[in-house]
N, C-alpha and C. Protein backbone atom coordinates (compact mmCIF):
# COMPACT_ATOMS: atom_id res chain seq x y z
N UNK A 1 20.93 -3.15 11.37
CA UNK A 1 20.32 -3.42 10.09
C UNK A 1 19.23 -2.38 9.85
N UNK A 2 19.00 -1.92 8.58
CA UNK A 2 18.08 -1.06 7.95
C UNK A 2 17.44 -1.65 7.08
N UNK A 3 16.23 -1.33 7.06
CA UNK A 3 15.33 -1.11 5.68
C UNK A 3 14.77 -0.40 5.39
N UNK A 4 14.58 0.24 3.84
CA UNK A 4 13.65 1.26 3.66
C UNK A 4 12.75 -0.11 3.38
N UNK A 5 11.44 0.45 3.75
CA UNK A 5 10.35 -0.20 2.97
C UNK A 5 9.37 0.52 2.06
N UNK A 6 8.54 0.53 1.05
CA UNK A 6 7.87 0.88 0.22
C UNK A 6 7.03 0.11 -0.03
N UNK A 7 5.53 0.35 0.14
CA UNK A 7 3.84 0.35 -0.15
C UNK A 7 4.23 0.08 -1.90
N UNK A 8 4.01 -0.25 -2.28
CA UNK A 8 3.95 -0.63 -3.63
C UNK A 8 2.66 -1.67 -4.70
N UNK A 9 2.06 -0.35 -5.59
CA UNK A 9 1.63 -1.30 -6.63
C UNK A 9 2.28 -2.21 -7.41
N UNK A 10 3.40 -2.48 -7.58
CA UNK A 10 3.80 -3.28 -8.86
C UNK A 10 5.19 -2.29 -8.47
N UNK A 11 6.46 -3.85 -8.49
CA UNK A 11 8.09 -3.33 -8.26
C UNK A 11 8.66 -4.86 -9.08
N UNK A 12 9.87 -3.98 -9.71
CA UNK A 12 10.62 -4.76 -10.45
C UNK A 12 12.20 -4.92 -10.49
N UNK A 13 12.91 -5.42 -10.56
CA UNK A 13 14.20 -5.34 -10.53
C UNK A 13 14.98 -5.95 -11.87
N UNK A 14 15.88 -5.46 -12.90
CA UNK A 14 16.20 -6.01 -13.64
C UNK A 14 17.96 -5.64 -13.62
N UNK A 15 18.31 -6.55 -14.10
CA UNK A 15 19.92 -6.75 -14.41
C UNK A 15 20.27 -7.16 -15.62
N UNK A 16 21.11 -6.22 -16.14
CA UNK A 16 21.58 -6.11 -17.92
C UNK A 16 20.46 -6.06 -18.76
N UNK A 17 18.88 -5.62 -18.27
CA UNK A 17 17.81 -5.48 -19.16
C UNK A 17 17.38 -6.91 -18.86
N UNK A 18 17.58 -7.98 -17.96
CA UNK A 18 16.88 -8.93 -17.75
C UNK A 18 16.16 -8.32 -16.19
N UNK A 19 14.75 -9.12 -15.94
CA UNK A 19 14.21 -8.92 -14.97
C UNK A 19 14.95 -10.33 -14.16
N UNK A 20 15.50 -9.90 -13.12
CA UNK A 20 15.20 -10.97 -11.79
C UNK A 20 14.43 -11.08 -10.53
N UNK A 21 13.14 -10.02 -10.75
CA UNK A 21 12.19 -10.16 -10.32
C UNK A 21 11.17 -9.13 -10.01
N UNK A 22 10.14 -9.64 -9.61
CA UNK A 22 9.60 -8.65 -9.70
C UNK A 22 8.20 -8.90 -8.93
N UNK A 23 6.95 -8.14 -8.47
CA UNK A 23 6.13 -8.08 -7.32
C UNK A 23 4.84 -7.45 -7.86
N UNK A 24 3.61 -7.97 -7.80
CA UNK A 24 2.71 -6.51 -8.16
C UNK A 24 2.15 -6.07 -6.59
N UNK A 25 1.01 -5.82 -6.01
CA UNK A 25 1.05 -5.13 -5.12
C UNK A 25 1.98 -6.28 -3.91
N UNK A 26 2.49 -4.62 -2.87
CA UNK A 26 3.03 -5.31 -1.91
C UNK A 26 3.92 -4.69 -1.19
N UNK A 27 5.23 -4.87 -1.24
CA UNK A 27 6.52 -4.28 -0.34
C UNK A 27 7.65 -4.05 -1.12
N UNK A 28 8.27 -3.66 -1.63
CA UNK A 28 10.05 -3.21 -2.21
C UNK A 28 10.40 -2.77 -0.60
N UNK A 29 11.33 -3.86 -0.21
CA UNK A 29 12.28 -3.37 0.94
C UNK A 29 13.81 -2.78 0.17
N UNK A 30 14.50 -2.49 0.60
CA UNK A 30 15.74 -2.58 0.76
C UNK A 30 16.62 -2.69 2.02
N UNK A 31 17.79 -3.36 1.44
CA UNK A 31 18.12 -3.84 2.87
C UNK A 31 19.36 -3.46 2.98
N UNK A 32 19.62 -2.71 4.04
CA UNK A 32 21.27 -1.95 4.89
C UNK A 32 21.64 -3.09 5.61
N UNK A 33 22.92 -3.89 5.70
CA UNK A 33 23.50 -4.65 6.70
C UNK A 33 24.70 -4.09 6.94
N UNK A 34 24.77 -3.85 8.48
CA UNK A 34 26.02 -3.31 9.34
C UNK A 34 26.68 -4.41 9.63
N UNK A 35 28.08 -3.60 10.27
CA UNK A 35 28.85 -4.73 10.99
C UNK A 35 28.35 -5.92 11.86
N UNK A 36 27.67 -5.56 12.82
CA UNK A 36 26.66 -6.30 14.21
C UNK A 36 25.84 -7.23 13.65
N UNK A 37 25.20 -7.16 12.79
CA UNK A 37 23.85 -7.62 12.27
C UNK A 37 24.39 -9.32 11.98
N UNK A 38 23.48 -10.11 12.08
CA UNK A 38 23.71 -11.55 11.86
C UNK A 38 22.57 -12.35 11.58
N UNK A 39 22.31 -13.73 11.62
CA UNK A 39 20.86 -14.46 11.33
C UNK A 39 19.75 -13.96 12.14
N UNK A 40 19.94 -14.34 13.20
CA UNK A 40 18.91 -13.48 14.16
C UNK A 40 18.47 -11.98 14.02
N UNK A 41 19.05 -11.00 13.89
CA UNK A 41 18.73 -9.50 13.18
C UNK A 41 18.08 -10.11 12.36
N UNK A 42 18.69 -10.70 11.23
CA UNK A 42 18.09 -10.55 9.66
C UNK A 42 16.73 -11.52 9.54
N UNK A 43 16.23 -12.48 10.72
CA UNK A 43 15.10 -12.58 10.93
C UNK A 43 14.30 -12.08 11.44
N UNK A 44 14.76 -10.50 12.69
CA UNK A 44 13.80 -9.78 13.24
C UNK A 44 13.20 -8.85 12.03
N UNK A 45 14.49 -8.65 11.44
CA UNK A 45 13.79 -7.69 10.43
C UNK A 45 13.06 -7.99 9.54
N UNK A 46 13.12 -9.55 8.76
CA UNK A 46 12.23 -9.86 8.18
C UNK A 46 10.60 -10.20 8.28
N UNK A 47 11.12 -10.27 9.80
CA UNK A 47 9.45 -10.89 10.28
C UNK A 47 8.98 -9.35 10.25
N UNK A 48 9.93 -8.45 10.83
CA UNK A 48 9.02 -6.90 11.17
C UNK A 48 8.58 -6.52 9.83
N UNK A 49 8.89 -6.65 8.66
CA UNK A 49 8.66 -6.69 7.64
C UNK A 49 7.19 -6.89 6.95
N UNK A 50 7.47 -8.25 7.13
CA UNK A 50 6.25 -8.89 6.91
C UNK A 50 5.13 -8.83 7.45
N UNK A 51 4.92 -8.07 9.07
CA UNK A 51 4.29 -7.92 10.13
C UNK A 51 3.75 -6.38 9.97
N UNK A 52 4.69 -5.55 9.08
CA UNK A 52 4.24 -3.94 9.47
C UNK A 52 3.21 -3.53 9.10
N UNK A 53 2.18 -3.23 9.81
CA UNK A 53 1.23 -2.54 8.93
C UNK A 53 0.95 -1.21 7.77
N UNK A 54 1.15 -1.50 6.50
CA UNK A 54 1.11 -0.42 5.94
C UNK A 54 0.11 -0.51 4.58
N UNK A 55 -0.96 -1.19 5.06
CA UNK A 55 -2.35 -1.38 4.23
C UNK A 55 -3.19 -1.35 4.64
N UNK A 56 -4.08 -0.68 4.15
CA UNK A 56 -5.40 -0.16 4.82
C UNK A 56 -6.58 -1.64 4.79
N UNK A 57 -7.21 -1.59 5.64
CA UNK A 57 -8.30 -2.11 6.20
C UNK A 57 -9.55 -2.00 5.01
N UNK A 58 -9.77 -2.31 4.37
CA UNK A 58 -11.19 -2.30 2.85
C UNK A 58 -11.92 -3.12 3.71
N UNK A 59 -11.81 -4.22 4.53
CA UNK A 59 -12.61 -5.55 4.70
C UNK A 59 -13.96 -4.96 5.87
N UNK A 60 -13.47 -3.68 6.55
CA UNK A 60 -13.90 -3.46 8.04
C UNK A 60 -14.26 -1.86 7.65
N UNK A 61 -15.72 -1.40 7.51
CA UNK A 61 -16.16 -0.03 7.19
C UNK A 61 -15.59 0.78 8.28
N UNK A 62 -15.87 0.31 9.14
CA UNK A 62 -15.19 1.32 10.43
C UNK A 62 -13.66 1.76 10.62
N UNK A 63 -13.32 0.30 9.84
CA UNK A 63 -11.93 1.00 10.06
C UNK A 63 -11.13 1.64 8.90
N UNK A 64 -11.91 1.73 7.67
CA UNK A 64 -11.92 2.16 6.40
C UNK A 64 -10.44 3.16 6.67
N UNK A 65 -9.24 3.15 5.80
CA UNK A 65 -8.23 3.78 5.88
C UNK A 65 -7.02 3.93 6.83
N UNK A 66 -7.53 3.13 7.76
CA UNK A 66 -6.45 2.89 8.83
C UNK A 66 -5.74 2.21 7.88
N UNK A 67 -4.20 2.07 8.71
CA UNK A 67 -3.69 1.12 8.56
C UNK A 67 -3.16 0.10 8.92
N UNK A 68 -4.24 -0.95 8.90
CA UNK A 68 -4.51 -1.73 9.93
C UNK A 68 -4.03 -3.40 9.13
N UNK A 69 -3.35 -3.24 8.14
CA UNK A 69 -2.99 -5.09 7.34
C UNK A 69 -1.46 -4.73 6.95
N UNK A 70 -1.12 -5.68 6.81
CA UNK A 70 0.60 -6.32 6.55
C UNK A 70 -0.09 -7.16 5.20
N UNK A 71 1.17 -7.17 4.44
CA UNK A 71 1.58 -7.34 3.37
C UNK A 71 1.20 -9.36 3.84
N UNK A 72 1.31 -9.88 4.65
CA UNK A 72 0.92 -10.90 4.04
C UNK A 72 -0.83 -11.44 4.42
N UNK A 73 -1.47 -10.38 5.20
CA UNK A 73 -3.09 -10.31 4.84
C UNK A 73 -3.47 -9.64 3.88
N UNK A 74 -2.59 -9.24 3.16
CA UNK A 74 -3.34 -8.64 1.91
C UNK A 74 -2.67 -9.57 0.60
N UNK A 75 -1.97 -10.46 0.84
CA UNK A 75 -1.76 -11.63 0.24
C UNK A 75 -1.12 -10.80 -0.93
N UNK A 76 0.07 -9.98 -0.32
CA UNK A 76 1.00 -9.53 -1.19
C UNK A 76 2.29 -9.89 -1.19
N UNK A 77 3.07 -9.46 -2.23
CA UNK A 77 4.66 -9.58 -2.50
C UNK A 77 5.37 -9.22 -1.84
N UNK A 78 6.96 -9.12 -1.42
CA UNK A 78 8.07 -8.73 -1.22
C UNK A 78 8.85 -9.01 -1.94
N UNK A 79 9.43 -7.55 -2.24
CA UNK A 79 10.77 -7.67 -2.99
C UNK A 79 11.61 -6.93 -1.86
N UNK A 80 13.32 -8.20 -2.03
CA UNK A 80 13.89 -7.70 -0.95
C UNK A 80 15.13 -7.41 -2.29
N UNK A 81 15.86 -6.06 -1.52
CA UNK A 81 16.65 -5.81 -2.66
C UNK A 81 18.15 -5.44 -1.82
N UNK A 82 18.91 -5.47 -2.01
CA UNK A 82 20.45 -5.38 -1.18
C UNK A 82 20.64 -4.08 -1.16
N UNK A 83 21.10 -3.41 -0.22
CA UNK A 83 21.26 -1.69 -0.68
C UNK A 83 22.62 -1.26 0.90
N UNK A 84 23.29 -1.45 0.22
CA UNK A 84 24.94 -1.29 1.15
C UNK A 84 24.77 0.41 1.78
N UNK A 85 23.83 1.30 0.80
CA UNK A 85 23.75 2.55 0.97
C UNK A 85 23.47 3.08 2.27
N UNK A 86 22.32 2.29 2.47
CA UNK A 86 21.61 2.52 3.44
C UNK A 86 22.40 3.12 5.03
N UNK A 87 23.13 1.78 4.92
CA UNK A 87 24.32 1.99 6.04
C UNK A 87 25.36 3.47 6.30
N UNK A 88 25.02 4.30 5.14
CA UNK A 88 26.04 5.32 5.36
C UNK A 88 25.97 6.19 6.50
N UNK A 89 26.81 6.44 6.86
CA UNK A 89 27.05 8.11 8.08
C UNK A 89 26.86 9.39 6.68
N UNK A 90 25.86 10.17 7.15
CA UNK A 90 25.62 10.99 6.62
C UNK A 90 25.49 12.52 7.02
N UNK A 91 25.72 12.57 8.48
CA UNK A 91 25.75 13.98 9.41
C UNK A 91 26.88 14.76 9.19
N UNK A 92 28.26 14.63 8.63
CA UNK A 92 28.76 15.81 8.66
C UNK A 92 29.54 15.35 6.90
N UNK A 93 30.12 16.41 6.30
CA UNK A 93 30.72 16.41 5.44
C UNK A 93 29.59 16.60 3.93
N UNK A 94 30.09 16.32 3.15
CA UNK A 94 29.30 16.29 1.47
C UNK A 94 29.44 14.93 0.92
N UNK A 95 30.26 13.79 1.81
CA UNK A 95 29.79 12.59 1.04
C UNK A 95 29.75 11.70 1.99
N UNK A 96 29.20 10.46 1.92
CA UNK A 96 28.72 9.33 2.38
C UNK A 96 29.79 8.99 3.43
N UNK A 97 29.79 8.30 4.33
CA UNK A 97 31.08 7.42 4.75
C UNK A 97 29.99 5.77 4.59
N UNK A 98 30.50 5.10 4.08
CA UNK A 98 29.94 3.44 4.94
C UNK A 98 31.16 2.75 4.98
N UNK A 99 31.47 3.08 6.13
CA UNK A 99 32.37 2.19 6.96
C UNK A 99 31.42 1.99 7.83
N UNK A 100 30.17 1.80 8.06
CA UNK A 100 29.44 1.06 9.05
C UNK A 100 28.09 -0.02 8.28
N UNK A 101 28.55 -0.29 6.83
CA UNK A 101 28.55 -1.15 6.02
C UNK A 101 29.34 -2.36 6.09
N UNK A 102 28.63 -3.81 6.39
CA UNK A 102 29.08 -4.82 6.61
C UNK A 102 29.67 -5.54 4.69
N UNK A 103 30.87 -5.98 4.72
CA UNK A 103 31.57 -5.86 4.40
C UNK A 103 30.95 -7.29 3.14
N UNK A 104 31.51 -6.97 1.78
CA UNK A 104 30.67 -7.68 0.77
C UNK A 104 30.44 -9.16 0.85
N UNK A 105 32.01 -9.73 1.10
CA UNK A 105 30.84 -11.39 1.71
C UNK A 105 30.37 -11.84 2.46
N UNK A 106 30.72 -10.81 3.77
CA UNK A 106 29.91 -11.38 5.02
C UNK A 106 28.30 -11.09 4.39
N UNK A 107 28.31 -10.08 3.82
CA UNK A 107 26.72 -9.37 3.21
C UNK A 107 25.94 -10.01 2.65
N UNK A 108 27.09 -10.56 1.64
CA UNK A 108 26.04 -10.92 0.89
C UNK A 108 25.87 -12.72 1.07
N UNK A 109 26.82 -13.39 2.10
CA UNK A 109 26.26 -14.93 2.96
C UNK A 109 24.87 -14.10 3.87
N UNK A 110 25.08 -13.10 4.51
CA UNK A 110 23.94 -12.78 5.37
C UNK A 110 22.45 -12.74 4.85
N UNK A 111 22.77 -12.47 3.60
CA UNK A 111 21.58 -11.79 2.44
C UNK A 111 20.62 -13.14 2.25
N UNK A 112 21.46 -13.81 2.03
CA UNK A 112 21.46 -15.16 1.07
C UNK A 112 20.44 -16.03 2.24
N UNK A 113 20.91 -16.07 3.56
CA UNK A 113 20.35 -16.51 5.03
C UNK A 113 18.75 -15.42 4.62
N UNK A 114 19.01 -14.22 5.06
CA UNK A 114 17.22 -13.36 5.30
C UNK A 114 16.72 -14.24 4.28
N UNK A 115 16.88 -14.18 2.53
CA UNK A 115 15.58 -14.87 1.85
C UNK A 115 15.12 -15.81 1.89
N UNK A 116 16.26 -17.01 2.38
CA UNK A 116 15.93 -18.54 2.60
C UNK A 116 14.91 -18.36 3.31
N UNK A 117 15.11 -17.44 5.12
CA UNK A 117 14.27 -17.54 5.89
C UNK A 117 13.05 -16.57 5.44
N UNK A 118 12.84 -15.71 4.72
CA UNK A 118 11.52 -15.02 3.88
C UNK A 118 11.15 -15.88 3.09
N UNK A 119 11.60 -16.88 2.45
CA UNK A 119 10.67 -18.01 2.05
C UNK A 119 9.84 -18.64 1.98
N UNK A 120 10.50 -18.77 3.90
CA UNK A 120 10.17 -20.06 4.97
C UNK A 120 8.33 -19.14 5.54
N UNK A 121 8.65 -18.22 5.79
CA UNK A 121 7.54 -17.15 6.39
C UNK A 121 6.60 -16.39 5.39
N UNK A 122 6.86 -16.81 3.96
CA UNK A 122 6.05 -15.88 3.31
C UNK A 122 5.90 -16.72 1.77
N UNK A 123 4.64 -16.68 1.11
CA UNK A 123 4.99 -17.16 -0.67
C UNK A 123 5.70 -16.48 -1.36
N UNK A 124 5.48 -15.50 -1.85
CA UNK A 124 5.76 -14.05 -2.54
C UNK A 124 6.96 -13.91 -2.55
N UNK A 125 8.02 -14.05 -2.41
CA UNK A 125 8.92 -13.76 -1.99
C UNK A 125 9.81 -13.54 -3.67
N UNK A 126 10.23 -12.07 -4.20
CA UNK A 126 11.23 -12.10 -4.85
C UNK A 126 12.65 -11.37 -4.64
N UNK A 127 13.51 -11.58 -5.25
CA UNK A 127 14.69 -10.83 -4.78
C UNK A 127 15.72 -9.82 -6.12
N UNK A 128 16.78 -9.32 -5.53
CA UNK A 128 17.45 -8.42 -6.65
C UNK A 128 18.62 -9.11 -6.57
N UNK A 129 19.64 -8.53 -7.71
CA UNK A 129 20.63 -9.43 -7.31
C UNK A 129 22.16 -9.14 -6.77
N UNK A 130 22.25 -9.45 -5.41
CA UNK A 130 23.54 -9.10 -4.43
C UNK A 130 24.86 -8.26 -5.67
N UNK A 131 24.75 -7.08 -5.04
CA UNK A 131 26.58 -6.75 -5.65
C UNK A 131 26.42 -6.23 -7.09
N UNK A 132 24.65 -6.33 -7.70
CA UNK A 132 24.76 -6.06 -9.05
C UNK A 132 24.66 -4.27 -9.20
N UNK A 133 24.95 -4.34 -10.56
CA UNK A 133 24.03 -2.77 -10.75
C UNK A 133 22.88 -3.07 -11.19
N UNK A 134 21.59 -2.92 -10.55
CA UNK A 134 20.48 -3.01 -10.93
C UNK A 134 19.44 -1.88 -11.24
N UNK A 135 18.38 -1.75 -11.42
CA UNK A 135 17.55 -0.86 -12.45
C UNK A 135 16.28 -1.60 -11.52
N UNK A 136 15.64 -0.78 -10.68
CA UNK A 136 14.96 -0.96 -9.68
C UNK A 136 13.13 0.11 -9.91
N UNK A 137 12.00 -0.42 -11.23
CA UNK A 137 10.91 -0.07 -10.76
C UNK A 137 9.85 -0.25 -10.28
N UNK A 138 9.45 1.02 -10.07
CA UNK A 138 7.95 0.80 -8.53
C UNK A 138 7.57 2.05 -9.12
N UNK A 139 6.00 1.53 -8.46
CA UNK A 139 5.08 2.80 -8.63
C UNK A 139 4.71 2.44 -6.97
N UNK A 140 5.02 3.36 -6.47
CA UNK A 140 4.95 3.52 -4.46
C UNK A 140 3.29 3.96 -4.32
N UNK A 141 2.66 3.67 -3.66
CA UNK A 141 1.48 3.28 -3.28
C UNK A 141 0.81 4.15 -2.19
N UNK A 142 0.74 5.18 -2.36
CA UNK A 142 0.43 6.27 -1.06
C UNK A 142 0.63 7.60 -1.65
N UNK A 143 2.32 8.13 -1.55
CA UNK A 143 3.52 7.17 -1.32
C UNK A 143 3.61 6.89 0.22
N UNK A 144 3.86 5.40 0.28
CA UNK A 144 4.31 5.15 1.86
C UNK A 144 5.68 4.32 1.80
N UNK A 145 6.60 5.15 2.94
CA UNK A 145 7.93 4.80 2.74
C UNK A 145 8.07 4.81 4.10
N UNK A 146 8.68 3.98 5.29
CA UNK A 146 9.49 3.71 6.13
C UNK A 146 10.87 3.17 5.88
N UNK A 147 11.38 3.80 7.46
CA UNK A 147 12.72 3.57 7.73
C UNK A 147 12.57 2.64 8.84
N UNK A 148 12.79 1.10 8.27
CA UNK A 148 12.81 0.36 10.11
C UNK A 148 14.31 0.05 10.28
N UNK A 149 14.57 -0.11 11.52
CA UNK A 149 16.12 -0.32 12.28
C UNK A 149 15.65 -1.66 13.14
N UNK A 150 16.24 -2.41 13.55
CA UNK A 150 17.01 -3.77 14.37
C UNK A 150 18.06 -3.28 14.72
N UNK A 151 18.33 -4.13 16.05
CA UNK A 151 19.73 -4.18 16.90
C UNK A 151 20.13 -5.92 16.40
């Protein structure tokens, strides 16, 4: 399993010009699910998620700019958004392969499992919607962007 994650002032997701959700400061993940990946993955990754530090410290002069808070001490959002992309083989050739893209309904029952349990672990919690074409904005916050991986 993959996620990009993104530092974000304010992220939105809309489908056919409707919003289905949206975050002001906080996290826009996206989320890669492989073949392997199952409930357990999709709760490591959510907790690592919620756990990563990628907000600076204001509260503590000394530690002024570290980045020393997670998205839920700074009593921010997540938006988790589906992204099959993520999963691609990208080292040789000019286009994508994801055949190491878990396959659309195992994906998107798996999907459906991470937010229940991001719910359970967090308020904030909004989502995009599985399988759509969506229209995805953010103003990125740094910019700070990670790549986290799970087994």
């Amino acid at each position: 399993m993959r996620a990009l994650i993104q530092r974000v002032k304010h992220a939105s997701v809309s489908v056919d010009g409707q919003e289905c959700g949206a975050i002001e400061q906080g996290v826009l993940a996206y989320i890669g699910l492989g073949h392997d990946d199952n409930l357990q993955s999709a709760q490591r990754m959510t907790d690592r998620i919620l756990t990563y530090r990628i907000f600076e410290n204001d509260d503590n002069p000394a530690k002024y700019g570290k980045l020393d808070k997670n998205v839920q001490q700074v009593g921010g959002g997540l938006l988790l958004v589906s992204q099959f992309t993520l999963m691609a083989k990208t080292d040789k050739g000019r286009r994508p392969d994801f055949g190491d893209a878990m396959a659309p309904d195992a994906a998107q029952a798996l999907f459906a499992q991470m937010i229940a349990y991001a719910k359970t672990q967090h308020p904030n919690i909004a989502i995009g919607q599985f399988g759509a074409d969506m229209q995805v904005l953010s103003v990125n916050d740094g910019p700070l962007n990670f790549l986290l991986e799970v087994n």
